[in-house]
C-alpha atoms as a PDB file:
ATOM      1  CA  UNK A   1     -32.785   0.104  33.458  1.00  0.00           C
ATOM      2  CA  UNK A   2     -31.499   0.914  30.145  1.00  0.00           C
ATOM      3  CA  UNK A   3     -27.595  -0.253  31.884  1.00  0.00           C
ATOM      4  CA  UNK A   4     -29.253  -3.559  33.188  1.00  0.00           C
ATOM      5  CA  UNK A   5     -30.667  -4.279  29.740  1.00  0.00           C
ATOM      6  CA  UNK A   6     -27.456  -3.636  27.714  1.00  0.00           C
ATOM      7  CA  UNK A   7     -25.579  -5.312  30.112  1.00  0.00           C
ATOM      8  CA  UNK A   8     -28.352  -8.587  29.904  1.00  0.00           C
ATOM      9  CA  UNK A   9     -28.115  -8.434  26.084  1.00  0.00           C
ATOM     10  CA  UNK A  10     -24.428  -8.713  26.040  1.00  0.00           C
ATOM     11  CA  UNK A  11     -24.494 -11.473  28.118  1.00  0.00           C
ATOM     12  CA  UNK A  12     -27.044 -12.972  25.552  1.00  0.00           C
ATOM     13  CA  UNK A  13     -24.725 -12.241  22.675  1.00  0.00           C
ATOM     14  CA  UNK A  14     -21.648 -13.550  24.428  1.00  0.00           C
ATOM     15  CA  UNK A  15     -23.472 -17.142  26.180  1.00  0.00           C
ATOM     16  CA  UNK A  16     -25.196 -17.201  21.900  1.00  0.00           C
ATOM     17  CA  UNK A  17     -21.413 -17.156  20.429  1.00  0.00           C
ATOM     18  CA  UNK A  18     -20.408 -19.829  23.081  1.00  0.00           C
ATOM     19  CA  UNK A  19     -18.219 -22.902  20.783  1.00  0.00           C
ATOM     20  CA  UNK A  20     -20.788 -25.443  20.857  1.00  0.00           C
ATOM     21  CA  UNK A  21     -18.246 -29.041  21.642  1.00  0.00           C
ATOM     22  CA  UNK A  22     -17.339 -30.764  18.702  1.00  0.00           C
ATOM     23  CA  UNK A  23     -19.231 -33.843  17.334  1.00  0.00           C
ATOM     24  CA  UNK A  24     -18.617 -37.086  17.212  1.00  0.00           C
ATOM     25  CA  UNK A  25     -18.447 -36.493  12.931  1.00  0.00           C
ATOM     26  CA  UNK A  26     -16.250 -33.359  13.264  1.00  0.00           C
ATOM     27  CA  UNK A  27     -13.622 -35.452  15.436  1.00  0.00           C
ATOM     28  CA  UNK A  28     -13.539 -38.389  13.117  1.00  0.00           C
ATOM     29  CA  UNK A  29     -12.856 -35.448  10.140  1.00  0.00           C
ATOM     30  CA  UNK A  30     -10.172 -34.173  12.485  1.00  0.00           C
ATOM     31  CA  UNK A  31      -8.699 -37.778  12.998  1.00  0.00           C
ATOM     32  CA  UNK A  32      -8.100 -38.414   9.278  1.00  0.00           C
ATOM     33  CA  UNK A  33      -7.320 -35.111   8.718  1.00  0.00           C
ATOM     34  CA  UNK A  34      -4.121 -35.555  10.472  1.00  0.00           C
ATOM     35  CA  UNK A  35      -4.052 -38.888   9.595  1.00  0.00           C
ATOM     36  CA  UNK A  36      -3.119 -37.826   6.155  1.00  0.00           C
ATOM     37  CA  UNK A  37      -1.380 -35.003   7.030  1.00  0.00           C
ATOM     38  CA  UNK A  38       1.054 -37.220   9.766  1.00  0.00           C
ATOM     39  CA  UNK A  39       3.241 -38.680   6.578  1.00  0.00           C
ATOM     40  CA  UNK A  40       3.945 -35.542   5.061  1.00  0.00           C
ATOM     41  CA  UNK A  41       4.685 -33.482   8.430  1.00  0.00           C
ATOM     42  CA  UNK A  42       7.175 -36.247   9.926  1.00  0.00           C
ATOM     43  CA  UNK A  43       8.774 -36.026   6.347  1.00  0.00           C
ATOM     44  CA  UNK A  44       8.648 -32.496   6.578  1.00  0.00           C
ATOM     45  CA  UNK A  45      10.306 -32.942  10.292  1.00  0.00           C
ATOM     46  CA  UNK A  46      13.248 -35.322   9.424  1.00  0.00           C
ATOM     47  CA  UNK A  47      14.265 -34.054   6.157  1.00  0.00           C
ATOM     48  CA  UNK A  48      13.234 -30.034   6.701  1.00  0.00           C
ATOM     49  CA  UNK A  49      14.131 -29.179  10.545  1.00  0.00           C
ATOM     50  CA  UNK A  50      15.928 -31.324  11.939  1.00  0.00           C
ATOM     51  CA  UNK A  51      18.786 -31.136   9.257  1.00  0.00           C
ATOM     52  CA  UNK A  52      18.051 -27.264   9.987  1.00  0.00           C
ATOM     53  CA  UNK A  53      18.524 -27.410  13.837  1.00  0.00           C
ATOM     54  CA  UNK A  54      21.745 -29.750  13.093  1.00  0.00           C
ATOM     55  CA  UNK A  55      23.689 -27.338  10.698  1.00  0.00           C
ATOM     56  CA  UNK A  56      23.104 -24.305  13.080  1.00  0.00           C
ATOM     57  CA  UNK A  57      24.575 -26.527  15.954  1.00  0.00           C
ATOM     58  CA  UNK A  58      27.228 -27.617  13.428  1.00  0.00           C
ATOM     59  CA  UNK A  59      28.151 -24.082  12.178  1.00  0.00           C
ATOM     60  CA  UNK A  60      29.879 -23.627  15.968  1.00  0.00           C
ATOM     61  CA  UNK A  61      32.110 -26.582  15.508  1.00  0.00           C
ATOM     62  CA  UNK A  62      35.720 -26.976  13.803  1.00  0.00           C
ATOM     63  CA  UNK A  63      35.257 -31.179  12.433  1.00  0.00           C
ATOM     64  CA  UNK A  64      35.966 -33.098   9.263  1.00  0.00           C
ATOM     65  CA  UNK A  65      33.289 -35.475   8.081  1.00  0.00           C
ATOM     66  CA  UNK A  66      35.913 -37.549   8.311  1.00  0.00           C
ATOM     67  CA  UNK A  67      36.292 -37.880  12.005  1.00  0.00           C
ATOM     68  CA  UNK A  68      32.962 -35.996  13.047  1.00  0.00           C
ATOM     69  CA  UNK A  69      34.218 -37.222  16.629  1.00  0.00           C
ATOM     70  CA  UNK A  70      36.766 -34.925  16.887  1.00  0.00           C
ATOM     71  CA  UNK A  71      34.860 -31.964  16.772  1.00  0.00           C
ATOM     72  CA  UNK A  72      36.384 -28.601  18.439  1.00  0.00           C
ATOM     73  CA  UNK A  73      34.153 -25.984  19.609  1.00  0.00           C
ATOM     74  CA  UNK A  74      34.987 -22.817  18.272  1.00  0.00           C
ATOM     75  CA  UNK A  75      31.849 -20.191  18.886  1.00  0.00           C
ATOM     76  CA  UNK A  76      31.434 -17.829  15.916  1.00  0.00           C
ATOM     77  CA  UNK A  77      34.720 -18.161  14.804  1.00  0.00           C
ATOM     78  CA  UNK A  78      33.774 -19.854  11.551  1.00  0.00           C
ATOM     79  CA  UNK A  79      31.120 -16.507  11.100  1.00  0.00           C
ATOM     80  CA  UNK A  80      34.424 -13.801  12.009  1.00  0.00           C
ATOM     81  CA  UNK A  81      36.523 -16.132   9.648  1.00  0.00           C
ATOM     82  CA  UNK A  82      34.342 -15.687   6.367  1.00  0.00           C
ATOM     83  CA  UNK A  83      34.774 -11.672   6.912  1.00  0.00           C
ATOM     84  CA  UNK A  84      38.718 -12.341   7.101  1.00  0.00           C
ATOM     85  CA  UNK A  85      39.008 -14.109   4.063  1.00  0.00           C
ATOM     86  CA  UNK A  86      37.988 -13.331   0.656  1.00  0.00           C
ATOM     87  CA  UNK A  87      36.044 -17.034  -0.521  1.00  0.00           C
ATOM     88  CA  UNK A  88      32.878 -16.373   1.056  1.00  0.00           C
ATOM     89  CA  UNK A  89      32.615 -12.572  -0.362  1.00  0.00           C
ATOM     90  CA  UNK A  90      34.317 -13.806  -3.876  1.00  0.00           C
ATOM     91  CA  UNK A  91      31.930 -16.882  -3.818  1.00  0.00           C
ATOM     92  CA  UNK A  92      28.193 -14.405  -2.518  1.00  0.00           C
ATOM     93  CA  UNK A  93      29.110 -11.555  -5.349  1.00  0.00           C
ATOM     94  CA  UNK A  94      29.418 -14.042  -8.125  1.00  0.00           C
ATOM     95  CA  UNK A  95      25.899 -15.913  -6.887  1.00  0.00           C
ATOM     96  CA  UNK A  96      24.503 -12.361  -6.846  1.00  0.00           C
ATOM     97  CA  UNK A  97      25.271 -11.685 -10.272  1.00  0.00           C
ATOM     98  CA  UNK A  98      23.698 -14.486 -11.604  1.00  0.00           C
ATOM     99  CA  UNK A  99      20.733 -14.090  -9.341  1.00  0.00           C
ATOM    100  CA  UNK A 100      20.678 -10.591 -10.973  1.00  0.00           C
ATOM    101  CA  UNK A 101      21.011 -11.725 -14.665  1.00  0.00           C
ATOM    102  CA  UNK A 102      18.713 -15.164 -13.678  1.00  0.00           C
ATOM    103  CA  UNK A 103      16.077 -12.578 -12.657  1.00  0.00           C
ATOM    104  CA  UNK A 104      16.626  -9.751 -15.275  1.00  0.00           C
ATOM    105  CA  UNK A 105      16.307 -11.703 -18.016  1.00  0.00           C
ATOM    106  CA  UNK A 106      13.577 -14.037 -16.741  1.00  0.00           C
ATOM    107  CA  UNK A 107      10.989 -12.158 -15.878  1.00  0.00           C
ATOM    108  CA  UNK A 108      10.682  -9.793 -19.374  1.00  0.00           C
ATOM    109  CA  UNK A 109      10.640 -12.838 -21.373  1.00  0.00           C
ATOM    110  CA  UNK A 110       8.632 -14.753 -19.492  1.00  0.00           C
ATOM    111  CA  UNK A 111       6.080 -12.259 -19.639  1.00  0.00           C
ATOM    112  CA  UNK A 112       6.097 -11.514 -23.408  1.00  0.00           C
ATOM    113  CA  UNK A 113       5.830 -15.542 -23.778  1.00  0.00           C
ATOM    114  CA  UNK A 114       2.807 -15.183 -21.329  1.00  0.00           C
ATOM    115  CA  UNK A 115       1.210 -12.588 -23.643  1.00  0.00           C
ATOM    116  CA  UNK A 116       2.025 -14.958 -26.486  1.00  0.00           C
ATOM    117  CA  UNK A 117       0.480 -17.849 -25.362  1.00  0.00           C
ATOM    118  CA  UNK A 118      -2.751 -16.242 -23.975  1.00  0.00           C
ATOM    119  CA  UNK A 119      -3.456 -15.231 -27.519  1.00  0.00           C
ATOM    120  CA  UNK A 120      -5.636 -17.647 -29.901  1.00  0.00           C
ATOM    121  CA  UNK A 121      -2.885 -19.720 -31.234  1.00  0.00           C
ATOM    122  CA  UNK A 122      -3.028 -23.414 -33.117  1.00  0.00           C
ATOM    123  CA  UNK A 123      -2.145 -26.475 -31.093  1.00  0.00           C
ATOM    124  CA  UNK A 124      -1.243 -24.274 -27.957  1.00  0.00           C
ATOM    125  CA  UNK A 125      -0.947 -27.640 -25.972  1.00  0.00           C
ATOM    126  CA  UNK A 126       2.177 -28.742 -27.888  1.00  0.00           C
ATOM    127  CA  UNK A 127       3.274 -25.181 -28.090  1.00  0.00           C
ATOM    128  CA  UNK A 128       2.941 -24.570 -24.138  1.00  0.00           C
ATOM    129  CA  UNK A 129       4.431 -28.509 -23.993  1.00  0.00           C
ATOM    130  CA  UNK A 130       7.397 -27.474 -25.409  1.00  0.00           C
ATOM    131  CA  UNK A 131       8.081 -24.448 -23.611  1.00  0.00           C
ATOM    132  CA  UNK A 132       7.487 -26.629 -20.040  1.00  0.00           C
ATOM    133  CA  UNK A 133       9.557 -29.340 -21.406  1.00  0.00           C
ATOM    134  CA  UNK A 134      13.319 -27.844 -20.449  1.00  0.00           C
ATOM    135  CA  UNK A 135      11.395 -26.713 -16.971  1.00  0.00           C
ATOM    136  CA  UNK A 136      10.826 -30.783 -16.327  1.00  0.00           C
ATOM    137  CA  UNK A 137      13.651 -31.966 -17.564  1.00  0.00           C
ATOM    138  CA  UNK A 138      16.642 -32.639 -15.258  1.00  0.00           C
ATOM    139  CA  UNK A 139      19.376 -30.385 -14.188  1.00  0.00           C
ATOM    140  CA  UNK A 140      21.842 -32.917 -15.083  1.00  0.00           C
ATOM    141  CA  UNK A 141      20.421 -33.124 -18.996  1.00  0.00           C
ATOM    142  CA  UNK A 142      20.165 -30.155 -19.102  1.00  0.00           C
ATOM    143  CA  UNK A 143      23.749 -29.103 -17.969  1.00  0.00           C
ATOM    144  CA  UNK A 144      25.261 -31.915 -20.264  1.00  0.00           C
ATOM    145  CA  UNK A 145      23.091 -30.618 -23.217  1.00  0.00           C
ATOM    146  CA  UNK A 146      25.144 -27.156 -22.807  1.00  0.00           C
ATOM    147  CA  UNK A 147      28.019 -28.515 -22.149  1.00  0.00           C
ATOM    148  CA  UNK A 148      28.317 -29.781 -25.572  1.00  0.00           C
ATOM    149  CA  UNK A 149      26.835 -27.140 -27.088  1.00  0.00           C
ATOM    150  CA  UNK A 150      28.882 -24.227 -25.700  1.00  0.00           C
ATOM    151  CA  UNK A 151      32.353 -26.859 -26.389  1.00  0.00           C
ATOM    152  CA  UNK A 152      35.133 -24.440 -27.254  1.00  0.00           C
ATOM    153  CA  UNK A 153      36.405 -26.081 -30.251  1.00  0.00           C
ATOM    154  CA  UNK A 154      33.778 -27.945 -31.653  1.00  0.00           C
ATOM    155  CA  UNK A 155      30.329 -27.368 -30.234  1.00  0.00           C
ATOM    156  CA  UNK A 156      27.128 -26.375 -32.101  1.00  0.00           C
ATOM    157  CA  UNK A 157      26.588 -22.398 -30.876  1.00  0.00           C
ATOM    158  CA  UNK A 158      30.260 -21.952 -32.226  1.00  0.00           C
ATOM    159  CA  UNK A 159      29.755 -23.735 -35.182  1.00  0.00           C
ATOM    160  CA  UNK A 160      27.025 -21.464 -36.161  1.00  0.00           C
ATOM    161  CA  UNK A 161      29.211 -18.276 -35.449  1.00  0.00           C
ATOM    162  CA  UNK A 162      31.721 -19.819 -37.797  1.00  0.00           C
ATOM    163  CA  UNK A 163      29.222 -19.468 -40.693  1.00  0.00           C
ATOM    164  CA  UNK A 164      28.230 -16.133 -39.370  1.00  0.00           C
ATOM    165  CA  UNK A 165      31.731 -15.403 -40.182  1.00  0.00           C
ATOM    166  CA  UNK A 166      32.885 -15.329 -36.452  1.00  0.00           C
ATOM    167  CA  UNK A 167      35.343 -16.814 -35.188  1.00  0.00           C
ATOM    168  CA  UNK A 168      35.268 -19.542 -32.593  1.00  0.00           C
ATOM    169  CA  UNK A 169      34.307 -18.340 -28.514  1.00  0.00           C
ATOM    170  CA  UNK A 170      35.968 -20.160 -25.444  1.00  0.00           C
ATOM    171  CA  UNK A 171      32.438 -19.810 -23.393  1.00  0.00           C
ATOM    172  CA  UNK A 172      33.000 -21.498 -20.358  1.00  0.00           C
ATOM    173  CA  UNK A 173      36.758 -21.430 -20.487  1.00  0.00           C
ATOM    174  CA  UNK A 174      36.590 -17.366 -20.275  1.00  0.00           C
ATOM    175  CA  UNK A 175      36.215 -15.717 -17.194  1.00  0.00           C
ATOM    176  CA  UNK A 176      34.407 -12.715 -18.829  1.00  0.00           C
ATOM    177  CA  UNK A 177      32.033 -15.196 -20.802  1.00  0.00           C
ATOM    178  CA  UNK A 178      31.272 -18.279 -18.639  1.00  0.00           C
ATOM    179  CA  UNK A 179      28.990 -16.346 -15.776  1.00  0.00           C
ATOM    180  CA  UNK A 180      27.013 -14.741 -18.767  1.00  0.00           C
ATOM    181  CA  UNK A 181      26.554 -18.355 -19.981  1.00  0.00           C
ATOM    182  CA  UNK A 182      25.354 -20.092 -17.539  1.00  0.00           C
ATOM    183  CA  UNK A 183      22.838 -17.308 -17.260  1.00  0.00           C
ATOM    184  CA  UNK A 184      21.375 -17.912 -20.434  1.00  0.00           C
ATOM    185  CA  UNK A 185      20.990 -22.048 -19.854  1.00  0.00           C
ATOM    186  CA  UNK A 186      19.261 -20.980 -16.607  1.00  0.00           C
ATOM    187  CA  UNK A 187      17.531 -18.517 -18.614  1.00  0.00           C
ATOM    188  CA  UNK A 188      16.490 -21.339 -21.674  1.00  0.00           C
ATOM    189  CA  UNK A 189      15.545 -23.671 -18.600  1.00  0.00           C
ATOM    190  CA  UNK A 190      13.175 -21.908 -16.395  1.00  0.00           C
ATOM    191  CA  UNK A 191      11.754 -19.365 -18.695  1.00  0.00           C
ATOM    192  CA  UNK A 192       8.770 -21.507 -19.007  1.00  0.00           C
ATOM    193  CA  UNK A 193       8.318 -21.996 -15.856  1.00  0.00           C
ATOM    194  CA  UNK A 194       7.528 -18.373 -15.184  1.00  0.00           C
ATOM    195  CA  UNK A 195       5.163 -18.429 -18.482  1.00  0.00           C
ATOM    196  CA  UNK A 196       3.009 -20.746 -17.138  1.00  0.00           C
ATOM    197  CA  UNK A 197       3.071 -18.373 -14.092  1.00  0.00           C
ATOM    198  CA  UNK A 198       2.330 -15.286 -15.917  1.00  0.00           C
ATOM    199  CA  UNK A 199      -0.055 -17.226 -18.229  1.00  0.00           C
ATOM    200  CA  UNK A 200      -1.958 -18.263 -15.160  1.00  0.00           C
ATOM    201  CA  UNK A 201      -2.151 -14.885 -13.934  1.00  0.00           C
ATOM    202  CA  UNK A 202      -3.357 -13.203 -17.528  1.00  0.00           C
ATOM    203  CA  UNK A 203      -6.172 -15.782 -17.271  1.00  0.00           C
ATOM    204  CA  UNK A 204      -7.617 -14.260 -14.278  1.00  0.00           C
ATOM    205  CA  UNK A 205      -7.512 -11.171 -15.178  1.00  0.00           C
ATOM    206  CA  UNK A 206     -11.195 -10.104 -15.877  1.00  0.00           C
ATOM    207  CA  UNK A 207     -12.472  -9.325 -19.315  1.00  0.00           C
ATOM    208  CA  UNK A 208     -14.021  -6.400 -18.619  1.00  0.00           C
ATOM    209  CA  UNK A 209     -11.717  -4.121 -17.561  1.00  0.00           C
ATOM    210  CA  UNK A 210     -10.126  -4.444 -20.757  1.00  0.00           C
ATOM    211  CA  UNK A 211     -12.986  -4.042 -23.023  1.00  0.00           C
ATOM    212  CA  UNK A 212     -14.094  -1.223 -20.671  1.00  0.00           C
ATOM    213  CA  UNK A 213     -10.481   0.542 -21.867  1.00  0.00           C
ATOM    214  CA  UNK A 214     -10.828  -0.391 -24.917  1.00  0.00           C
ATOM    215  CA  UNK A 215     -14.309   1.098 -25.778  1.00  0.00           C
ATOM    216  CA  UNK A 216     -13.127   4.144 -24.090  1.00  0.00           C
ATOM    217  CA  UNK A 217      -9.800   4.169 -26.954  1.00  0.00           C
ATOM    218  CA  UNK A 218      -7.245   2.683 -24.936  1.00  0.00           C
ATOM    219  CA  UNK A 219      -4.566   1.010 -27.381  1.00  0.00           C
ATOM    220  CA  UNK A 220      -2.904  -2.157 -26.874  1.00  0.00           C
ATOM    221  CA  UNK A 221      -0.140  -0.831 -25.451  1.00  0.00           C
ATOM    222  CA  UNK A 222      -2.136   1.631 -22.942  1.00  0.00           C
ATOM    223  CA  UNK A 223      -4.185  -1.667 -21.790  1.00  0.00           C
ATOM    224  CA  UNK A 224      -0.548  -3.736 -21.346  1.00  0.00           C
ATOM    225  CA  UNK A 225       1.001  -1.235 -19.325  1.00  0.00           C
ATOM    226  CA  UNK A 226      -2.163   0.544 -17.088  1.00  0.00           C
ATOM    227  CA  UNK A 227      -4.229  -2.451 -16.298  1.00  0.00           C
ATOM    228  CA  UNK A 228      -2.475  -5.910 -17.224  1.00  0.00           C
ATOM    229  CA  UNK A 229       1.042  -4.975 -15.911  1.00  0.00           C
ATOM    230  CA  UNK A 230      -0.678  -3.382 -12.218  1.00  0.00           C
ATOM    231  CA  UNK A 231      -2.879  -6.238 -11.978  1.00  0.00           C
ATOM    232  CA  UNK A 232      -0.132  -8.869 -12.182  1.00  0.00           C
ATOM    233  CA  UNK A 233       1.815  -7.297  -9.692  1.00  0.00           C
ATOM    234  CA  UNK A 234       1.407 -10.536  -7.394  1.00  0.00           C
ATOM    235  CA  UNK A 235       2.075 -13.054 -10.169  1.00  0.00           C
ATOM    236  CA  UNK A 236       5.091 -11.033 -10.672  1.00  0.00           C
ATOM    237  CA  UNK A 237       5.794 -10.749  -7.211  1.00  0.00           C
ATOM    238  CA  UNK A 238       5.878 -14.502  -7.032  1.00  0.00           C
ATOM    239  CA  UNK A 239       7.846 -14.899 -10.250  1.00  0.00           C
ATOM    240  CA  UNK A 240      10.554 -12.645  -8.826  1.00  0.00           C
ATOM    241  CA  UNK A 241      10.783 -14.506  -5.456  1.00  0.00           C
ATOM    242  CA  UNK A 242      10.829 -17.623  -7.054  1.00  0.00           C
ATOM    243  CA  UNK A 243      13.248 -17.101  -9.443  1.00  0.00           C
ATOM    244  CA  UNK A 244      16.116 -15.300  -6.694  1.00  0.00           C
ATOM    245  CA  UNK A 245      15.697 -18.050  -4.219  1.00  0.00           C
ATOM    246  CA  UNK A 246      15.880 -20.449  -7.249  1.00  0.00           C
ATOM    247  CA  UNK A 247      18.679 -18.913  -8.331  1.00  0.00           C
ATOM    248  CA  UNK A 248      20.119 -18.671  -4.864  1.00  0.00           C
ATOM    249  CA  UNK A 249      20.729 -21.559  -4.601  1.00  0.00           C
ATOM    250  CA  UNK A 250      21.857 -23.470  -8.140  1.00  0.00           C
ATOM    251  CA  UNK A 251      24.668 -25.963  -7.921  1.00  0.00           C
ATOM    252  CA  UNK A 252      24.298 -28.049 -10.801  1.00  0.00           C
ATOM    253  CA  UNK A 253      25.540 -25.467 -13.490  1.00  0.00           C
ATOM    254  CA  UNK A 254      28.730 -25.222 -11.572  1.00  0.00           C
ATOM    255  CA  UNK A 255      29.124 -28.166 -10.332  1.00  0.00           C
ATOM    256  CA  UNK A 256      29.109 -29.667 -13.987  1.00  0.00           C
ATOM    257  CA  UNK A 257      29.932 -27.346 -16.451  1.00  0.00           C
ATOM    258  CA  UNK A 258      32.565 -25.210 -15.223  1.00  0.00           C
ATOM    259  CA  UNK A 259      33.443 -26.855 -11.797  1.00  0.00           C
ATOM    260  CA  UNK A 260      33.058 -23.157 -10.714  1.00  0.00           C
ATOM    261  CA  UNK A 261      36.101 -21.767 -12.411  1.00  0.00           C
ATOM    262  CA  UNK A 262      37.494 -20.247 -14.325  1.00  0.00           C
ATOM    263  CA  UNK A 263      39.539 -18.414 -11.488  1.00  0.00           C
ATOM    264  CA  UNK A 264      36.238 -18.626  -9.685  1.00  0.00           C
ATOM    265  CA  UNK A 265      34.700 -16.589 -11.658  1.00  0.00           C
ATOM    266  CA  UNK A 266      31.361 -19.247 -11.776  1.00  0.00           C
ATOM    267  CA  UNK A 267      31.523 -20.227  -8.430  1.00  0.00           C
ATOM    268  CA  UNK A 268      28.141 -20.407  -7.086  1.00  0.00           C
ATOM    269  CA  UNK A 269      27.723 -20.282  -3.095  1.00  0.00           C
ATOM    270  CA  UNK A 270      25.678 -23.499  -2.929  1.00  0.00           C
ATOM    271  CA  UNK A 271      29.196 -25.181  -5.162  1.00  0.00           C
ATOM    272  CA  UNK A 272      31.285 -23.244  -2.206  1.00  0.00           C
ATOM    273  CA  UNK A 273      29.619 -25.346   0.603  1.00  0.00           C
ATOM    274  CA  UNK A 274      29.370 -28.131  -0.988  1.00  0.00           C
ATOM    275  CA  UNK A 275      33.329 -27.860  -2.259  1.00  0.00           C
ATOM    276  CA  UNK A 276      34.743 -26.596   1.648  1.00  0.00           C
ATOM    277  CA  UNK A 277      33.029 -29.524   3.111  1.00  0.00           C
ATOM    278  CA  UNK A 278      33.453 -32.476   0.925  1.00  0.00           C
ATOM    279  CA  UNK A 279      36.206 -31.402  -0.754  1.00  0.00           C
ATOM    280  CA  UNK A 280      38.225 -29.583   2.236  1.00  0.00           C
ATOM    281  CA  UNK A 281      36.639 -31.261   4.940  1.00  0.00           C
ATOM    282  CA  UNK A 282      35.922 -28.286   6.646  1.00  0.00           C
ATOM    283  CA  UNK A 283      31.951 -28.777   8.035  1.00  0.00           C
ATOM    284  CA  UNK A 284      31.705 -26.314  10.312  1.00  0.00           C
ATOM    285  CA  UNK A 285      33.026 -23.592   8.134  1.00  0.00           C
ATOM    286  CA  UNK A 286      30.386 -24.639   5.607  1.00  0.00           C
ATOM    287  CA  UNK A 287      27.113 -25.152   8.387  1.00  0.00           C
ATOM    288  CA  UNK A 288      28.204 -21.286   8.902  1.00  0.00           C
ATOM    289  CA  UNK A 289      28.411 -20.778   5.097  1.00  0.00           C
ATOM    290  CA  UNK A 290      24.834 -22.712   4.518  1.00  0.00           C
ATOM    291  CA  UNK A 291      23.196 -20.166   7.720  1.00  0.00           C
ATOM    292  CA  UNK A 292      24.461 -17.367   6.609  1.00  0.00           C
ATOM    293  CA  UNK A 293      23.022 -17.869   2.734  1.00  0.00           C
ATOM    294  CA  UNK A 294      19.840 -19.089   4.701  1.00  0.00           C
ATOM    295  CA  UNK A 295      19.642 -15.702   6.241  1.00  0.00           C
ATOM    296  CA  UNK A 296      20.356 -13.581   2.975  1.00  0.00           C
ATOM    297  CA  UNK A 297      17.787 -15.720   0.969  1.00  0.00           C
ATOM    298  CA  UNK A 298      14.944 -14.937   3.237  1.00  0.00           C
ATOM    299  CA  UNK A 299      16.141 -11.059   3.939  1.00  0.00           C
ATOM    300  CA  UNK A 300      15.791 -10.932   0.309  1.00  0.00           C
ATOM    301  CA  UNK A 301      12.737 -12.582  -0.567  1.00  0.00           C
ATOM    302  CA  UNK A 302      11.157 -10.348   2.375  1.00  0.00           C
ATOM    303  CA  UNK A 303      12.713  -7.447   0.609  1.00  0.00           C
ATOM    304  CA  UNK A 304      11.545  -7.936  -2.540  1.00  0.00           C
ATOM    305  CA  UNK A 305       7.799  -8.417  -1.500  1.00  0.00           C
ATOM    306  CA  UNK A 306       8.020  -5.091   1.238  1.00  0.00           C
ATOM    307  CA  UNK A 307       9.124  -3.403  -2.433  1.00  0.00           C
ATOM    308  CA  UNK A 308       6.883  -4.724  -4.998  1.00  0.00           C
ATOM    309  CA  UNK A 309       3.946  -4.632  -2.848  1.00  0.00           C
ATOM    310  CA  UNK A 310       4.661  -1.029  -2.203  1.00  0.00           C
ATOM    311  CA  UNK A 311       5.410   0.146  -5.679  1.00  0.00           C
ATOM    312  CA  UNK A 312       1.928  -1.571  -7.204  1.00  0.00           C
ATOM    313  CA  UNK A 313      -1.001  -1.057  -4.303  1.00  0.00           C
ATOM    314  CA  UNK A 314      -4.214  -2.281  -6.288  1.00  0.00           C
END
């Protein structure tokens, strides 16, 4: 008896959980649900996949955009041919290094602006304006801006150094000196970004765990670095993925300021494909160039978050 009954009262729970059909209401929500969401997913479709889909098909072909008739299938010989010569390595370890430096740099002062901000300050709208305003201003301005200002022979950062008693710097005419300086415009541009990130994140922290340390004698500095730093850990995992695939995948710094010389020495990945198939009308080689840096970006970003989320576990 006591089988029959369990099985009876299963049957109960199982016929009780049964999807009652959808009402007429709840299919009118779902009708302009994807009503709105049509626009934005064909968008998504045209502009998103399909170029996707077309540049791995392309990345097996040998064809100028010149005469995309004539194009010659070739397998993976564009893959096999960036291991044979030295442009695509050159081209990735330059785009690493500023990814590095982007990222390095970023994320410290980022934070301390963070801390800055979330303190009681005067007019923090126009201060936390003007550290967004180089974040929504474009690439192109912005590029320009440094151009001028990093100018050899007479631009602004080398007139200062010549009343600091040094002489002037050739910037973005040295190959030693013109990766480190587009690091710092990248560096002066999205800082705030990752501020507003971090600021968001220190807002949601709860109060009480920091009086709670506090009361118990915690110093600033204790607090910072044993409960605001560990509970950030997913703002800063998101500041960190951000900022490499951001960085990943700049053009405009070397596109116009240093038209990635000197000697290559600035040439960014996303400059490379654009340069070998516009410039050298070779396509295919750059649909394999643009898959494999597709590949790399996301290995990385899943990298970063399998590390980060292991190091801080709260």
């Amino acid at each position: 008896m006591s089988v029959t009954n369990t099985l009876s009262q299963a049957s109960a729970k199982t016929k009780s959980k049964t999807r009652k059909p959808a009402t007429r209401r709840q299919k009118r929500d779902w009708m302009f649900a994807a009503g709105f969401l049509a626009p934005f997913m064909i968008l998504l479709l045209v502009f998103q996949y399909v170029p996707l889909l077309l540049m791995a098909r392309n990345s097996v072909y040998d064809y100028s955009l010149l005469n995309p008739a004539a194009a010659k299938f070739v397998g993976l010989r564009n893959f096999t041919d960036m291991i044979e010569y030295e442009d695509a390595a050159v081209s990735f370890g330059v785009t690493f290094l500023f990814a590095l430096g982007v990222v390095l740099f970023v994320i410290p002062v980022a934070f301390s602006l963070a801390l800055f901000l979330n303190s009681k300050l005067p007019a923090r709208g126009l201060v936390r304006t003007m550290i967004m305003l180089p974040v929504v201003t474009s690439s192109v301005v912005v590029a320009t801006m440094w151009s001028f200002l990093l100018d050899p022979s007479n631009g602004l950062i080398n007139g200062v150094l010549n009343v600091a008693g040094i002489g002037n710097q050739p910037f973005l005419t040295s190959t030693s000196q013109a990766l480190p300086a587009l690091i710092a415009m990248t560096l002066w541009q999205q800082v705030g970004f990752g501020a507003i990130l971090f600021l968001a994140g220190l807002q949601g922290l709860p109060a009480e765990l920091t009086e709670a340390a506090r009361i118990d004698g915690a110093t600033r500095r204790q607090v910072l670095w044993n409960i605001t730093v560990p509970l950030l850990s997913r703002t800063t995992l998101f500041v960190v993925v951000i900022m490499t695939v951001f960085s990943l995948q700049a053009f405009a710094p070397a596109f116009l300021m240093t038209q990635g010389g000197p000697q290559e020495s600035t040439n960014l990945i996303v400059y490379h494909i654009y340069n070998t198939a516009f410039i050298m009308q070779q396509a295919g080689y750059a649909s394999a160039l643009s898959v494999v840096l597709l590949l790399v970006v996301l290995g990385i970003s899943m990298a970063q978050m399998a590390l980060l989320r292991s190091r801080w576990n709260y």
